[in-house]
Protein backbone atom coordinates (compact mmCIF):
# COMPACT_ATOMS: atom_id res chain seq x y z
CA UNK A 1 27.96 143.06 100.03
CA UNK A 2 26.95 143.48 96.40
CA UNK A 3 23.79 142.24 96.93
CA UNK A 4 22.76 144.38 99.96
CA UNK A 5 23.67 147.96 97.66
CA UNK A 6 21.29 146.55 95.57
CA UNK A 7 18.28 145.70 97.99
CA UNK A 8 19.08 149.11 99.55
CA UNK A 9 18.38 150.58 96.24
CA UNK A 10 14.60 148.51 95.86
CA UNK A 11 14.11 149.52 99.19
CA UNK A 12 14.86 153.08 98.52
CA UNK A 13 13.02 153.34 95.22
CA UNK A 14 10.16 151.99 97.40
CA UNK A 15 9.94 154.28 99.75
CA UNK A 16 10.08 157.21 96.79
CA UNK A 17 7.11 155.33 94.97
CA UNK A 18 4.87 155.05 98.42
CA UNK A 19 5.62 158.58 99.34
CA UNK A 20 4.75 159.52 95.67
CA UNK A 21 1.63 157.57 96.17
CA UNK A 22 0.59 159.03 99.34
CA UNK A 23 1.26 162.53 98.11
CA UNK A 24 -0.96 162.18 95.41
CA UNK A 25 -4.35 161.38 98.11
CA UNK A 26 -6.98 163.79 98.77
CA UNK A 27 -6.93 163.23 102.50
CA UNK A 28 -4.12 164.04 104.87
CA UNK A 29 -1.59 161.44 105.82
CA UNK A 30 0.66 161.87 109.14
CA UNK A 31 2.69 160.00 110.96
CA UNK A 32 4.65 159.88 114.22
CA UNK A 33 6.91 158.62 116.54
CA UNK A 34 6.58 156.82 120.27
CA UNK A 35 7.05 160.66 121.35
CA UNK A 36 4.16 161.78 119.15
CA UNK A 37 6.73 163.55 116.92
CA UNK A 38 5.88 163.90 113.31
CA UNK A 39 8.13 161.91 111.04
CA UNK A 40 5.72 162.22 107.59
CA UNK A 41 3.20 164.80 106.22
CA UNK A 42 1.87 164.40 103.06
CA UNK A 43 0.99 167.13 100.29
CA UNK A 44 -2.63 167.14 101.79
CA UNK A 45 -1.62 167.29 104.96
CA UNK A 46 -0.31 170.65 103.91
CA UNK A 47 -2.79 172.09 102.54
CA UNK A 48 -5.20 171.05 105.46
CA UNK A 49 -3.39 172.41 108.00
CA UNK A 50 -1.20 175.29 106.49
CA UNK A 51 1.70 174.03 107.45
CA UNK A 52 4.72 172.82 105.01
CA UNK A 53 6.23 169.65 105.96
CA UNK A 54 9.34 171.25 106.96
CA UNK A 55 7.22 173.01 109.20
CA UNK A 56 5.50 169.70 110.54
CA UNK A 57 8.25 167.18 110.95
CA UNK A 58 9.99 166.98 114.48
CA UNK A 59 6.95 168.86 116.04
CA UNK A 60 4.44 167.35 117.97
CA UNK A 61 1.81 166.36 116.27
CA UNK A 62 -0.31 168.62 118.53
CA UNK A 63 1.17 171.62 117.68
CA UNK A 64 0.20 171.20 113.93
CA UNK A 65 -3.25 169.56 113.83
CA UNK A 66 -4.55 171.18 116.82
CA UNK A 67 -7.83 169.16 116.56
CA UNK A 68 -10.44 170.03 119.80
CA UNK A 69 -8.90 166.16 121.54
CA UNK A 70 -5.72 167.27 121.57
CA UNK A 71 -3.98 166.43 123.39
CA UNK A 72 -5.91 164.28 126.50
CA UNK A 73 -8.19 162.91 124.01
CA UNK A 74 -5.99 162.33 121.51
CA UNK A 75 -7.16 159.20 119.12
CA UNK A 76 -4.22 158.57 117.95
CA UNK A 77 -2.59 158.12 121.21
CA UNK A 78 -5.57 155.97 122.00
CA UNK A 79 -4.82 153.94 119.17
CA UNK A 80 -1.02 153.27 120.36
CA UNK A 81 -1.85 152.91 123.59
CA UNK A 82 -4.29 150.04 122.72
CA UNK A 83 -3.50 149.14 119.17
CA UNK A 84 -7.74 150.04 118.49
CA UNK A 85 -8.46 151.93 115.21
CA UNK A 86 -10.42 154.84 115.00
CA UNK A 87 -12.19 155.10 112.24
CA UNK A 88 -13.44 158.09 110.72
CA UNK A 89 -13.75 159.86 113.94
CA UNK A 90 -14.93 163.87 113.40
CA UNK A 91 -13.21 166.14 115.10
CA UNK A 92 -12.52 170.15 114.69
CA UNK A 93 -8.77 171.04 113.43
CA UNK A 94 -7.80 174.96 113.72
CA UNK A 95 -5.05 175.21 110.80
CA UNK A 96 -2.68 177.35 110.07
CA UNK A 97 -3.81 180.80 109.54
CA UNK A 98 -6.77 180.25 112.88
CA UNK A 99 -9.71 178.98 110.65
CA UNK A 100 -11.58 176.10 112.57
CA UNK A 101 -12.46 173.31 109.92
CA UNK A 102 -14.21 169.64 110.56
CA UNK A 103 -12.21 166.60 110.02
CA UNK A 104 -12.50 163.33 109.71
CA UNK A 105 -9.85 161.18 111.35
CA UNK A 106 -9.06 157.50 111.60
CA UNK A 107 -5.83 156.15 113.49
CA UNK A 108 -3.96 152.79 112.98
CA UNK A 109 -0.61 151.86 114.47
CA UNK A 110 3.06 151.84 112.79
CA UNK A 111 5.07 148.83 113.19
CA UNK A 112 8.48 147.45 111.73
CA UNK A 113 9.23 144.24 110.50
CA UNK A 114 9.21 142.55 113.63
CA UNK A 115 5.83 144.00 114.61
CA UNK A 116 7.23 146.41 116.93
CA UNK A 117 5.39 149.27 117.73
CA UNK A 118 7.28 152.50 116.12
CA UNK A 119 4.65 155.37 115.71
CA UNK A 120 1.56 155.50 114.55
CA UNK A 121 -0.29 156.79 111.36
CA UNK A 122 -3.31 159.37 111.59
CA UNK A 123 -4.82 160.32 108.08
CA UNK A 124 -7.48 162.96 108.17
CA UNK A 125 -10.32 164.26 105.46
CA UNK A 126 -11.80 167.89 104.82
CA UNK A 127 -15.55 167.54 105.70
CA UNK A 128 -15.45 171.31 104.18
CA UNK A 129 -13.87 169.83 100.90
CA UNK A 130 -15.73 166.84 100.83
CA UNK A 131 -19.01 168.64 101.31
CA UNK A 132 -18.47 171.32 98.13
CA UNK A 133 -17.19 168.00 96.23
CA UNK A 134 -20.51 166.64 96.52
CA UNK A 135 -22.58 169.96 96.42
CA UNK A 136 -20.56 170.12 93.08
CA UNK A 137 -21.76 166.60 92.26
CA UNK A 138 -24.63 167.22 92.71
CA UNK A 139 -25.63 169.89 90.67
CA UNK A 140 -23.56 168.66 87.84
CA UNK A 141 -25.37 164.90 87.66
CA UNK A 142 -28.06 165.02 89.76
CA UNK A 143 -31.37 166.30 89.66
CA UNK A 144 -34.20 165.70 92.35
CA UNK A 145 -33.42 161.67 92.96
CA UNK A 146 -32.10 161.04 89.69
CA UNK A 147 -28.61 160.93 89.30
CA UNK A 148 -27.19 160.57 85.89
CA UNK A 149 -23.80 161.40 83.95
CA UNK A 150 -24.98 160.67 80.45
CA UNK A 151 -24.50 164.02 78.60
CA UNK A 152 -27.98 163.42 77.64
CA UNK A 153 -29.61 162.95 81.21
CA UNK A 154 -27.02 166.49 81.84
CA UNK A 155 -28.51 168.61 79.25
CA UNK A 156 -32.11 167.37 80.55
CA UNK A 157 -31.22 168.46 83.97
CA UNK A 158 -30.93 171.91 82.87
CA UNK A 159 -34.16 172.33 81.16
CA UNK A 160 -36.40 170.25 83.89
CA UNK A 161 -36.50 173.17 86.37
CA UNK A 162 -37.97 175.86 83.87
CA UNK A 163 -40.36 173.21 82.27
CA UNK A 164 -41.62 172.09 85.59
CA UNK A 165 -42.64 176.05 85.89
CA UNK A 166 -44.74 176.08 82.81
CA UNK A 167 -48.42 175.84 83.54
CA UNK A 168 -48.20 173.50 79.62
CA UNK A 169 -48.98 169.51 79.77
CA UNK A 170 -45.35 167.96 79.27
CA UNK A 171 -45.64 164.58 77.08
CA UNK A 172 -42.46 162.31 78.60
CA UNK A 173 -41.86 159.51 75.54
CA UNK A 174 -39.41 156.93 76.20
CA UNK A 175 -39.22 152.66 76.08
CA UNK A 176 -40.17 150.95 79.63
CA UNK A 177 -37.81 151.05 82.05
CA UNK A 178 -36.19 154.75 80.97
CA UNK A 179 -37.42 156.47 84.29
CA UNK A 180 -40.19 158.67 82.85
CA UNK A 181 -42.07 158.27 85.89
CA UNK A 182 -39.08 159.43 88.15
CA UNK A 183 -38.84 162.46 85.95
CA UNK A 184 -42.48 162.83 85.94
CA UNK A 185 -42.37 162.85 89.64
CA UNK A 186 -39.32 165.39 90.09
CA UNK A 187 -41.15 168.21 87.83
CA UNK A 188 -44.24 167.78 89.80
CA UNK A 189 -41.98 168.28 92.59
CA UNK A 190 -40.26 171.30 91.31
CA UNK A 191 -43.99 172.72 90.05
CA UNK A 192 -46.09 174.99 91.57
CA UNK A 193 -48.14 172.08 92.65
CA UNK A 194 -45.91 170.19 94.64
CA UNK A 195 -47.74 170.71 98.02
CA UNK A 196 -50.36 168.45 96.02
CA UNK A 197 -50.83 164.76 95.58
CA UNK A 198 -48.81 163.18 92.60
CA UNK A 199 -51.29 160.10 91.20
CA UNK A 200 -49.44 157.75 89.36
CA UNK A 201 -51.49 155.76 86.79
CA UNK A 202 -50.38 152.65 84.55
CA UNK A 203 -52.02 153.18 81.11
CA UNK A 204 -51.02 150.32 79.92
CA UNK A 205 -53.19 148.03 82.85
CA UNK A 206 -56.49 149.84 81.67
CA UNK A 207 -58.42 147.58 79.66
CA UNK A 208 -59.94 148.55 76.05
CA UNK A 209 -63.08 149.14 76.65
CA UNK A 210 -61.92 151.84 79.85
């Protein structure tokens, strides 16, 4: 007896560190019962959809993530149904409060420890989210096809766009294999002259006399 109290505690203070764990993803973890009935919502979750997880749990799963498939089409029923994954699957969720937002969704199947089939877990990512992420990326540590997140590099990104402006000759110094030419290319790029031809020309293969 002793010694199942104390595997009932490990498998307690396992469950508190996976829920922990899940809670702390940027995508939206659900999952449900053989009646479709959600039995877990994760922080994201809530904040996807707009609904608490008191809200969530015991309610159909298509009554809270009201994606455009549900429920006929529904992958995750799919997915129990013939134990096939969906991966990454877009779809269009209406949340909460009526806004219509694109998801990603992929589906997998919840068994016990005999293998059983119990439920089935649905996690699900903000395409609106995960597009400002990268716009934000993007115009943090990127510039043209250079991407870069040496403070350096940064600062450089900030001044390209008004030199490539300047009608001035810009002198680019740096040891082989810096990517002079790629900035080279991304001012012309940025210049007035774009629409033109960019001609590339290794100094260094011109002979003396040339």
């Amino acid at each position: 007896m002793p010694r199942r109290v104390k595997l009932n505690e490990q498998e307690n203070s396992l469950c508190e560190m996976l829920s922990t764990i899940v809670d702390s993803v940027s995508d939206g973890v659900m999952a449900v019962d053989l009646d479709f009935k959600i039995t877990f919502f994760n922080k994201a979750a809530e904040r996807i959809t707009g609904f608490n997880a008191e809200q969530a749990i015991g309610k159909p799963c298509s009554e809270i993530l009201r994606t455009n498939l549900c429920p006929e089409e529904c992958p995750l029923r799919q997915t129990m149904a013939t134990s096939t994954l969906v991966v990454n699957r877009p779809v269009c969720m209406t949340n909460k409060k009526g806004r219509r937002i694109p998801l990603s969704i992929s589906t997998a199947i919840l068994p016990d420890r005999q293998g059983r089939v119990i439920g089935g877990v649905e996690t699900f990512r903000d395409l609106d989210l995960a597009q400002q992420l990268r716009k934000d990326f993007e115009a943090k540590y990127t510039f043209e096809n250079i991407i870069s997140r040496n403070s350096g590099m940064q600062e450089l990104f900030k001044i390209l766009p008004t030199i490539a402006q300047s009608e001035s000759t810009v002198l680019i110094e740096g040891e082989s294999g810096t990517g002079k030419e790629l900035i080279a290319r991304a001012l012309h790029s940025q210049s007035p002259r774009k629409t033109g031809p960019f001609i590339s020309i290794n100094c260094g293969a011109l002979p003396d006399t040339l």
